[in-house]
N, C-alpha and C. Protein backbone atom coordinates (compact mmCIF):
# COMPACT_ATOMS: atom_id res chain seq x y z
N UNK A 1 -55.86 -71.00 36.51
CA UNK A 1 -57.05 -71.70 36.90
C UNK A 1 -57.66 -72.45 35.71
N UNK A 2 -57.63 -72.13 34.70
CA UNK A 2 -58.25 -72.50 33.74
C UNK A 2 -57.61 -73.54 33.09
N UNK A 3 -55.94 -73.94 33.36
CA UNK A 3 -55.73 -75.12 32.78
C UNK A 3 -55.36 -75.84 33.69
N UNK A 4 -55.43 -75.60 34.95
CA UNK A 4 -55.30 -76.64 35.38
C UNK A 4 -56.71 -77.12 36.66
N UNK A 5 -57.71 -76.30 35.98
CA UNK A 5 -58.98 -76.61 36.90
C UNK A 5 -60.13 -77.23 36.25
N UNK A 6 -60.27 -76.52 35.00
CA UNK A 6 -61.90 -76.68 33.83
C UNK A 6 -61.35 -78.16 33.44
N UNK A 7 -62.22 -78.75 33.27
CA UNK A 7 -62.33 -79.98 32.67
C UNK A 7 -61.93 -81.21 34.15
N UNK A 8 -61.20 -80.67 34.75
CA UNK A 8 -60.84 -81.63 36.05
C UNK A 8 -61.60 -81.42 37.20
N UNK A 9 -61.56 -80.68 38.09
CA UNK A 9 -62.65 -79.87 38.75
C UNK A 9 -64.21 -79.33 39.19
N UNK A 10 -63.81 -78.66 37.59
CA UNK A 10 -64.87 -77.88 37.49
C UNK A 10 -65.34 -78.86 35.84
N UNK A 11 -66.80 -79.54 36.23
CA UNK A 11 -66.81 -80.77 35.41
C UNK A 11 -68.49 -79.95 34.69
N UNK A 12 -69.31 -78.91 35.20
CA UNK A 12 -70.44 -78.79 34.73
C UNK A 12 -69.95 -77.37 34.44
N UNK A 13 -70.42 -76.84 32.55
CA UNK A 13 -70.48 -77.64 31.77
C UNK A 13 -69.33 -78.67 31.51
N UNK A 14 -69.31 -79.61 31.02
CA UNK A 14 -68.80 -80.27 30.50
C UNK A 14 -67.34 -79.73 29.30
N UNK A 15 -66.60 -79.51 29.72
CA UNK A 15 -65.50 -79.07 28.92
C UNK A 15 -63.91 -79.72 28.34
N UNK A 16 -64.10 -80.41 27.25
CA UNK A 16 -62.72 -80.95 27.28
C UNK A 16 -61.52 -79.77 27.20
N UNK A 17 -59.98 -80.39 27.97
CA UNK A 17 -59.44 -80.14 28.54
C UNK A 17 -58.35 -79.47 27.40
N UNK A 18 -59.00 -80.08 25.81
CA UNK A 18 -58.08 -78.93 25.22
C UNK A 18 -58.67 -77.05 24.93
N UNK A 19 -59.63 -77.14 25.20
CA UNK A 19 -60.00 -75.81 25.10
C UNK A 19 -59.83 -75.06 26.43
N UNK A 20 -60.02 -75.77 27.13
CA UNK A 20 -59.16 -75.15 28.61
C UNK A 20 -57.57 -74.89 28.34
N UNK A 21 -57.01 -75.11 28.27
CA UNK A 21 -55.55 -74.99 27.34
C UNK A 21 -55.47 -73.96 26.80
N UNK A 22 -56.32 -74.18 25.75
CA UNK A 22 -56.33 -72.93 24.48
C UNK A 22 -56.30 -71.71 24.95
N UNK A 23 -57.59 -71.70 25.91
CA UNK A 23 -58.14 -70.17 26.78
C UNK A 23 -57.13 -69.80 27.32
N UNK A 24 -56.23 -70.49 28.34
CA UNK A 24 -55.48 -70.30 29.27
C UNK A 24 -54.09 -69.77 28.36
N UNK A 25 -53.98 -70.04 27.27
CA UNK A 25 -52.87 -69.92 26.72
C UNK A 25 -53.11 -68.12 25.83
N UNK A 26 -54.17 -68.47 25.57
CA UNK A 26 -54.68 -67.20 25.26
C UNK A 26 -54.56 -65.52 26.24
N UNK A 27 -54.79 -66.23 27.48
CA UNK A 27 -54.89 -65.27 28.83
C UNK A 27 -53.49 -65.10 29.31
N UNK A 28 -53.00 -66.01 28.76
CA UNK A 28 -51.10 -65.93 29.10
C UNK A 28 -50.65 -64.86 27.89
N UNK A 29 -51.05 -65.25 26.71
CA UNK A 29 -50.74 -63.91 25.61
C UNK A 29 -51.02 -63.06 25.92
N UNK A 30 -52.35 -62.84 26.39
CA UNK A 30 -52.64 -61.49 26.70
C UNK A 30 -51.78 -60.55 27.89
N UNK A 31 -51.65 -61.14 28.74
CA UNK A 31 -50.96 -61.04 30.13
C UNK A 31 -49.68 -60.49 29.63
N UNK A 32 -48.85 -61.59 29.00
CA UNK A 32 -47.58 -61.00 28.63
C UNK A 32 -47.63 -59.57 27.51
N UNK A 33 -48.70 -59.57 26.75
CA UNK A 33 -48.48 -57.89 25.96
C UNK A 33 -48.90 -56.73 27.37
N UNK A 34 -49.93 -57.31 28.36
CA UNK A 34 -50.00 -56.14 28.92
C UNK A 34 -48.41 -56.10 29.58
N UNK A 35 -48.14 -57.00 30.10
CA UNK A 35 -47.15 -56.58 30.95
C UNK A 35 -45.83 -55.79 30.03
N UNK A 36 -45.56 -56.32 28.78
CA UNK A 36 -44.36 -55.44 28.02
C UNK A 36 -45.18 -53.65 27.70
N UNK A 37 -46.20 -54.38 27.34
CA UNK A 37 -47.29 -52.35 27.30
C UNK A 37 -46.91 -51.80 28.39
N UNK A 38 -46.90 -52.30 29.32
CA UNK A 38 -46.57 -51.32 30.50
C UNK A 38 -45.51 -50.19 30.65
N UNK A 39 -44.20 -50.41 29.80
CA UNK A 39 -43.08 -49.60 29.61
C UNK A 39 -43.40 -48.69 28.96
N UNK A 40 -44.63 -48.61 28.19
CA UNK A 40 -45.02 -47.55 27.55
C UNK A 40 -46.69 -46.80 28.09
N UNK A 41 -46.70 -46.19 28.66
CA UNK A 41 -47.76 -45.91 29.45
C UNK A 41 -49.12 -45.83 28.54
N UNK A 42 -49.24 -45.07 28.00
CA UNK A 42 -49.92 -44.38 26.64
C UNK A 42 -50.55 -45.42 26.11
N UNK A 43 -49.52 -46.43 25.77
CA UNK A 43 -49.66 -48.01 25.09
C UNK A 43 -50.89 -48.85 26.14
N UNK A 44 -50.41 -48.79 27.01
CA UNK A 44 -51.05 -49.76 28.30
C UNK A 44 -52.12 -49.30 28.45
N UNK A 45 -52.50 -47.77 28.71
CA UNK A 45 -53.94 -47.58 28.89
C UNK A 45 -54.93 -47.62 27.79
N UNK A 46 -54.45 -47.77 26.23
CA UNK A 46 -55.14 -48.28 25.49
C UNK A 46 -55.50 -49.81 25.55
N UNK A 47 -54.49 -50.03 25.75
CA UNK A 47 -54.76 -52.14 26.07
C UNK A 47 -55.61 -51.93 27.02
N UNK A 48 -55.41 -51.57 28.39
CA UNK A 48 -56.55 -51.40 29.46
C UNK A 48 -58.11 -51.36 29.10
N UNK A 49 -58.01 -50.08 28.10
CA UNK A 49 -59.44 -49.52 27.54
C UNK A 49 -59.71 -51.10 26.60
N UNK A 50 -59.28 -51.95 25.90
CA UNK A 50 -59.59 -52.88 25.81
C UNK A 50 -60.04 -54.03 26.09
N UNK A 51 -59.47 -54.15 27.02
CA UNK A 51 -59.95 -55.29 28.43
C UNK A 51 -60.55 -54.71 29.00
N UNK A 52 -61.06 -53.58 29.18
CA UNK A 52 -62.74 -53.18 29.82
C UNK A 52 -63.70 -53.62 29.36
N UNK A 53 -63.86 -53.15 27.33
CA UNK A 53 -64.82 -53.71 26.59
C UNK A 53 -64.98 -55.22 26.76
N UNK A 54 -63.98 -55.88 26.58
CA UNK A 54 -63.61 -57.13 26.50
C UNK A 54 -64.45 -57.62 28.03
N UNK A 55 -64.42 -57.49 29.04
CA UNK A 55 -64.57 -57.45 30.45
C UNK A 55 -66.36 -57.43 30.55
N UNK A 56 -66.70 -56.08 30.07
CA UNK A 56 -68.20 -55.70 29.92
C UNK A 56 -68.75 -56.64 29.41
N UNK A 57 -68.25 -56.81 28.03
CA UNK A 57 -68.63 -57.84 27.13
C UNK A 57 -69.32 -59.40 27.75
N UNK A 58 -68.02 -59.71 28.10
CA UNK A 58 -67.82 -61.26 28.80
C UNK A 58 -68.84 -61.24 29.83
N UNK A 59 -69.35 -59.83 30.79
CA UNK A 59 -69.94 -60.22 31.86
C UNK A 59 -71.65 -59.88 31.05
N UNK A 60 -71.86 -58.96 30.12
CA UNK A 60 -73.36 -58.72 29.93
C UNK A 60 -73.48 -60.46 29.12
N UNK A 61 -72.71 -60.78 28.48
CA UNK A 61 -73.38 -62.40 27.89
C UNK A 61 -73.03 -63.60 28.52
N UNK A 62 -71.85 -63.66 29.83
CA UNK A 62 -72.24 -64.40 30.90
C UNK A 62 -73.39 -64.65 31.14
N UNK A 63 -73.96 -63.68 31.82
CA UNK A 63 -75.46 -62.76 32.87
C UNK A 63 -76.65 -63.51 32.01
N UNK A 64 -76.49 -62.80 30.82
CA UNK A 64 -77.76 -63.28 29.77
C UNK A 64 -77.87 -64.85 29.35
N UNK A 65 -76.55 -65.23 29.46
CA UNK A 65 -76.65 -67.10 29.13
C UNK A 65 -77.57 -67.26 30.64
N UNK A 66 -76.49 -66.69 31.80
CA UNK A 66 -77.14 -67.66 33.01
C UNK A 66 -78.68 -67.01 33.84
N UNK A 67 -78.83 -65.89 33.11
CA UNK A 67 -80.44 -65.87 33.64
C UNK A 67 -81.14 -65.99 32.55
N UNK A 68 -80.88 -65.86 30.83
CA UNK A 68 -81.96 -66.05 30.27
C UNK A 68 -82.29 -67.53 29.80
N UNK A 69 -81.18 -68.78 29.52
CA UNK A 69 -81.32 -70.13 28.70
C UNK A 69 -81.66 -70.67 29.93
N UNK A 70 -82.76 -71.56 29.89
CA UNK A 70 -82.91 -72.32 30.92
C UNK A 70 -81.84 -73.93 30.60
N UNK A 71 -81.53 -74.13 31.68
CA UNK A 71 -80.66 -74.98 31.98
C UNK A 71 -79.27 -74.68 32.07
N UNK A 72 -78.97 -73.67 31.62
CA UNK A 72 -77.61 -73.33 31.39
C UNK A 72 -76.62 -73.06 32.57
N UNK A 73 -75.22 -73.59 32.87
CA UNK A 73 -75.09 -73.85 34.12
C UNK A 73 -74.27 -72.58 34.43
N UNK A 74 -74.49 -72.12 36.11
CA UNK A 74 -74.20 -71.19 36.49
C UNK A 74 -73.05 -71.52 37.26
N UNK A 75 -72.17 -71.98 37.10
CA UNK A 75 -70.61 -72.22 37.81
C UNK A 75 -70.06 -70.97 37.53
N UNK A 76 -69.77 -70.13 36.76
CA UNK A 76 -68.56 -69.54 37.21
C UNK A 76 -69.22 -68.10 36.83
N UNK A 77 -70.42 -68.23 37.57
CA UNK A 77 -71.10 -66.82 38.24
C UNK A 77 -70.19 -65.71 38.61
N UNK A 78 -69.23 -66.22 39.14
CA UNK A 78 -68.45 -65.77 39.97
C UNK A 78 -67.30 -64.60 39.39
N UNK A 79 -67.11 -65.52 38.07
CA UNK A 79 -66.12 -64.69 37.02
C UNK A 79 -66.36 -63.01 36.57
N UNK A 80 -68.17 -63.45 36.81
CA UNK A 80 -68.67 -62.29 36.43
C UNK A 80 -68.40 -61.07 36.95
N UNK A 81 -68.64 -61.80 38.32
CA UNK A 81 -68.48 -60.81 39.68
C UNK A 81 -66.70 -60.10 39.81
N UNK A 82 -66.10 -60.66 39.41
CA UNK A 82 -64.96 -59.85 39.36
C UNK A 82 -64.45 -59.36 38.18
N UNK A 83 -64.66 -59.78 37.06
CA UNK A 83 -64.43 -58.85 35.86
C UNK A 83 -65.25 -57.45 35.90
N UNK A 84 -66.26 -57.61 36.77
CA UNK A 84 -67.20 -56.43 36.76
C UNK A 84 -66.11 -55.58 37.67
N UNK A 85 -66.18 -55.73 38.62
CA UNK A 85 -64.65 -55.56 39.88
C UNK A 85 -64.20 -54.64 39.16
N UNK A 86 -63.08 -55.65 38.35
CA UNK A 86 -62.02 -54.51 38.33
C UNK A 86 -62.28 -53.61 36.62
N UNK A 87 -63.34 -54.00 36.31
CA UNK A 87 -64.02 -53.02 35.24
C UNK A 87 -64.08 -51.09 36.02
N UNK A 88 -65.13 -51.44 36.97
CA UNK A 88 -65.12 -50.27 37.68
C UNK A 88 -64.13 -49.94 38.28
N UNK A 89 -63.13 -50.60 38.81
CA UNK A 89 -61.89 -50.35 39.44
C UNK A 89 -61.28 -49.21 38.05
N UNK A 90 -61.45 -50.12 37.19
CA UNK A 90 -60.34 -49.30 36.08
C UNK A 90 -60.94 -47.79 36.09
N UNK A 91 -62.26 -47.50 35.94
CA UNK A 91 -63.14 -46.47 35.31
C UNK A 91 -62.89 -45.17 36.60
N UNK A 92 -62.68 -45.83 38.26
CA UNK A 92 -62.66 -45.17 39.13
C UNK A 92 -61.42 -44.51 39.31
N UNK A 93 -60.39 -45.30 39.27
CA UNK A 93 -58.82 -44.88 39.08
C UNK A 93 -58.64 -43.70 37.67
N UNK A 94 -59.41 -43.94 36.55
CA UNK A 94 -59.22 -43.08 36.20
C UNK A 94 -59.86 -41.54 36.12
N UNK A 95 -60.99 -41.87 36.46
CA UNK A 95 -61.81 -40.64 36.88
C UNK A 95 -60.91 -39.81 37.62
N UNK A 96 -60.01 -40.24 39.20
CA UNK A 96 -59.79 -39.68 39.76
C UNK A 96 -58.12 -39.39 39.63
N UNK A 97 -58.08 -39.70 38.66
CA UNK A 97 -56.82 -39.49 38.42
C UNK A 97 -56.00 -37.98 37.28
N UNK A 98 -55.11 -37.33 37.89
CA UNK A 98 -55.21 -36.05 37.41
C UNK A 98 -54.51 -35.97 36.37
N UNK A 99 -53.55 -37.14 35.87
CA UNK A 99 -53.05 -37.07 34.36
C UNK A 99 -53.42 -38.28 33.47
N UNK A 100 -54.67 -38.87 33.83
CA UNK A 100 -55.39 -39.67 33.04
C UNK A 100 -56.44 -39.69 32.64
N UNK A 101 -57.22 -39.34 31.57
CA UNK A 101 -58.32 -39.55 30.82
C UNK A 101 -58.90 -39.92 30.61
N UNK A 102 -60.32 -40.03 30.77
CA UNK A 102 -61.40 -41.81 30.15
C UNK A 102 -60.78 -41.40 28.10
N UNK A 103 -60.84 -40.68 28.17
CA UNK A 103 -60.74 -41.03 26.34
C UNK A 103 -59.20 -41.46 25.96
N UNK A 104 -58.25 -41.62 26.77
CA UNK A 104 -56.72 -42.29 27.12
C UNK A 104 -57.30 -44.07 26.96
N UNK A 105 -58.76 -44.32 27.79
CA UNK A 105 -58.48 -45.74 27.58
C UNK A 105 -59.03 -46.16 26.15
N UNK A 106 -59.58 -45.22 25.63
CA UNK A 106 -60.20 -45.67 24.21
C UNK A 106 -59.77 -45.24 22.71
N UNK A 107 -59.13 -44.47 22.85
CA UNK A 107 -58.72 -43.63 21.70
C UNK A 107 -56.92 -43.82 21.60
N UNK A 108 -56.43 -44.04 20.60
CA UNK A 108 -54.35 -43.94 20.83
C UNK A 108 -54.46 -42.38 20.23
N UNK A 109 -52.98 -42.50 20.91
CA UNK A 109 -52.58 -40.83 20.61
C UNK A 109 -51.54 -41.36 19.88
């Protein structure tokens, strides 16, 4: 979505089309370590526990740009709404899960 939508599309803010690129290329790196982490379980739920923070992060200073700066544009409200998603998704799966740990997503063994 991001390289081939921001800057074409989705025109407010205003974003040239190489930093849409960049991001997207970025989210492709990331994508591909989770997916090789995956062969290693242990590995993956530390990356996981990362992209939670990462996740939290992105949505508490989303939130605060788009309700505290006035003018600041609220397009991709939306992002928020599902990084929050599968934030709790992650936290619930592991709660209830009987050989996984909340301190598995934060800590390496």
């Amino acid at each position: 979505m991001y390289v081939f939508m921001i800057g074409t599309v989705f025109t407010e803010p205003p974003v040239h089309r190489f930093y849409a690129i960049f991001i997207a290329s970025f989210f492709f790196c990331f994508a591909y370590l989770q997916i090789l982490s995956a062969f290693n379980m242990r590995r993956y739920l530390f990356i996981i526990g990362c992209v939670f923070i990462g996740r939290i992060f992105y949505v508490v200073l989303l939130y605060a740009y788009i309700f505290g700066v006035a003018g600041f544009a609220s397009t991709f409200w939306w992002t928020g709404v599902v990084d929050l998603s599968w934030s709790i998704l992650y936290i619930v799966i592991t709660l209830i899960s009987d050989d996984i740990r909340l301190r598995d997503l934060f800590l390496p063994k």
